[in-house]
Every structure is written in C-alpha cells, then in structure tokens.
Protein backbone atom coordinates (compact mmCIF):
# COMPACT_ATOMS: atom_id res chain seq x y z
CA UNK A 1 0.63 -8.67 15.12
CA UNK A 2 1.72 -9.51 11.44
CA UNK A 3 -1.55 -8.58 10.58
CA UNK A 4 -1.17 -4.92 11.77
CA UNK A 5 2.25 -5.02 10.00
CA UNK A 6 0.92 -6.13 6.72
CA UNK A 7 -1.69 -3.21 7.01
CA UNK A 8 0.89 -0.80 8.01
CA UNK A 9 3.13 -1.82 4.97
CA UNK A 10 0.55 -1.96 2.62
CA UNK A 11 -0.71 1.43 3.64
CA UNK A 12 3.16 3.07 2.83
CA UNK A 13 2.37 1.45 -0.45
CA UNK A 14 -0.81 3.30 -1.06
CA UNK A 15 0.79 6.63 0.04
CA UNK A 16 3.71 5.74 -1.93
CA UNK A 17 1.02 5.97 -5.31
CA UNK A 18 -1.11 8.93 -3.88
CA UNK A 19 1.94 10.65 -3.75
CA UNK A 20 3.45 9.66 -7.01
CA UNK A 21 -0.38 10.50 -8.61
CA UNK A 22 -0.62 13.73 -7.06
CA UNK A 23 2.93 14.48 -8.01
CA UNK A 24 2.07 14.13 -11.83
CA UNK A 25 -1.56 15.55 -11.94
CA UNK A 26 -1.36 18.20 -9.72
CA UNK A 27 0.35 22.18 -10.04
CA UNK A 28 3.88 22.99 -9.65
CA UNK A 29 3.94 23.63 -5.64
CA UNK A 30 0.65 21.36 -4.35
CA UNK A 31 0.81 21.15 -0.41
CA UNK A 32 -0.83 17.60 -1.51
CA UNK A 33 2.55 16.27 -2.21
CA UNK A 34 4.36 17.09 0.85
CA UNK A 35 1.41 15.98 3.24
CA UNK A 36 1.48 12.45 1.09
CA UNK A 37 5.35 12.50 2.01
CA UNK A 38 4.78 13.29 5.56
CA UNK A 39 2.36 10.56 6.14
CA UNK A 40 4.54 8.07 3.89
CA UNK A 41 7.56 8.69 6.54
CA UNK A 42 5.48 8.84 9.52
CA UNK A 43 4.16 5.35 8.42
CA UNK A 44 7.45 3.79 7.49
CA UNK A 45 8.40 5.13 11.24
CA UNK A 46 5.47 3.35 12.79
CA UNK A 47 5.87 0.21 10.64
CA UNK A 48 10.16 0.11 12.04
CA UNK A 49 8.82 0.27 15.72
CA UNK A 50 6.03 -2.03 15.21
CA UNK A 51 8.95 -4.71 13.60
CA UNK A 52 11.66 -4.00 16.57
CA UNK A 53 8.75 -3.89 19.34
CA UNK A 54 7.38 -7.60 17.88
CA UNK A 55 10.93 -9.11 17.71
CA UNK A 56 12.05 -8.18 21.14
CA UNK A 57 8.47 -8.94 22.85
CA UNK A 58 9.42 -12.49 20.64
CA UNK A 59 5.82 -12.05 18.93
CA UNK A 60 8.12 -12.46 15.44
CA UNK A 61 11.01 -14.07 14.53
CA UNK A 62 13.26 -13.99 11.72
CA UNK A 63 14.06 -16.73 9.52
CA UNK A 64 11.14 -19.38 7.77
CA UNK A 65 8.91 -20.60 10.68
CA UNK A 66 9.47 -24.75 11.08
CA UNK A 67 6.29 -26.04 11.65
C-alpha cells in the first residue's frame, strides 16, 4: 500500500510541473491548464482517501516504525 501512495504522490508532483509548464508556454486561456488542475485535485483527493482508508484498515501507522 505505501507503494501505491508513493505513486499517487509522486504523480500530483508531475501534474503539479505539467501544469506550471503549460501555464508559462502556452496562450492566454489554454483548456490545458485547467484539465492539469483538475487531474492535480482529483489526485490529491485519491491520495487523502488512500492515507485515511490505510490508517483505519491499520495497513499504516503514524510515527517511525520500531523494528
């Protein structure tokens, strides 16, 4: 399951840049923005109810792991 989190975050990064590369290169107005928003939200959405959904099932805990 962290696995599929780290994916998930690093994939909010990546539309984090493709948005902030299409926001400087492209025309005033590109749709390209807003879709890179839209998926950077709908991400960050998924990645919150991946985190709650591992705590409670007790597949993650907070805190440093003692081995």
């Amino acid at each position: 399951m962290k696995l599929i989190i780290l994916i998930v975050f690093f994939a909010v990064i990546a539309s984090l840049a493709t948005g902030l590369y299409f926001l400087s290169r492209d025309d005033r107005g590109s749709p390209r923005v807003l879709k890179a928003l839209k998926i950077r939200v709908g991400l960050s959405v998924l990645l919150l109810v991946l985190l709650i959904l591992s705590y409670f099932m007790g597949w993650i805990s907070p805190g440093p792991q003692l081995q």
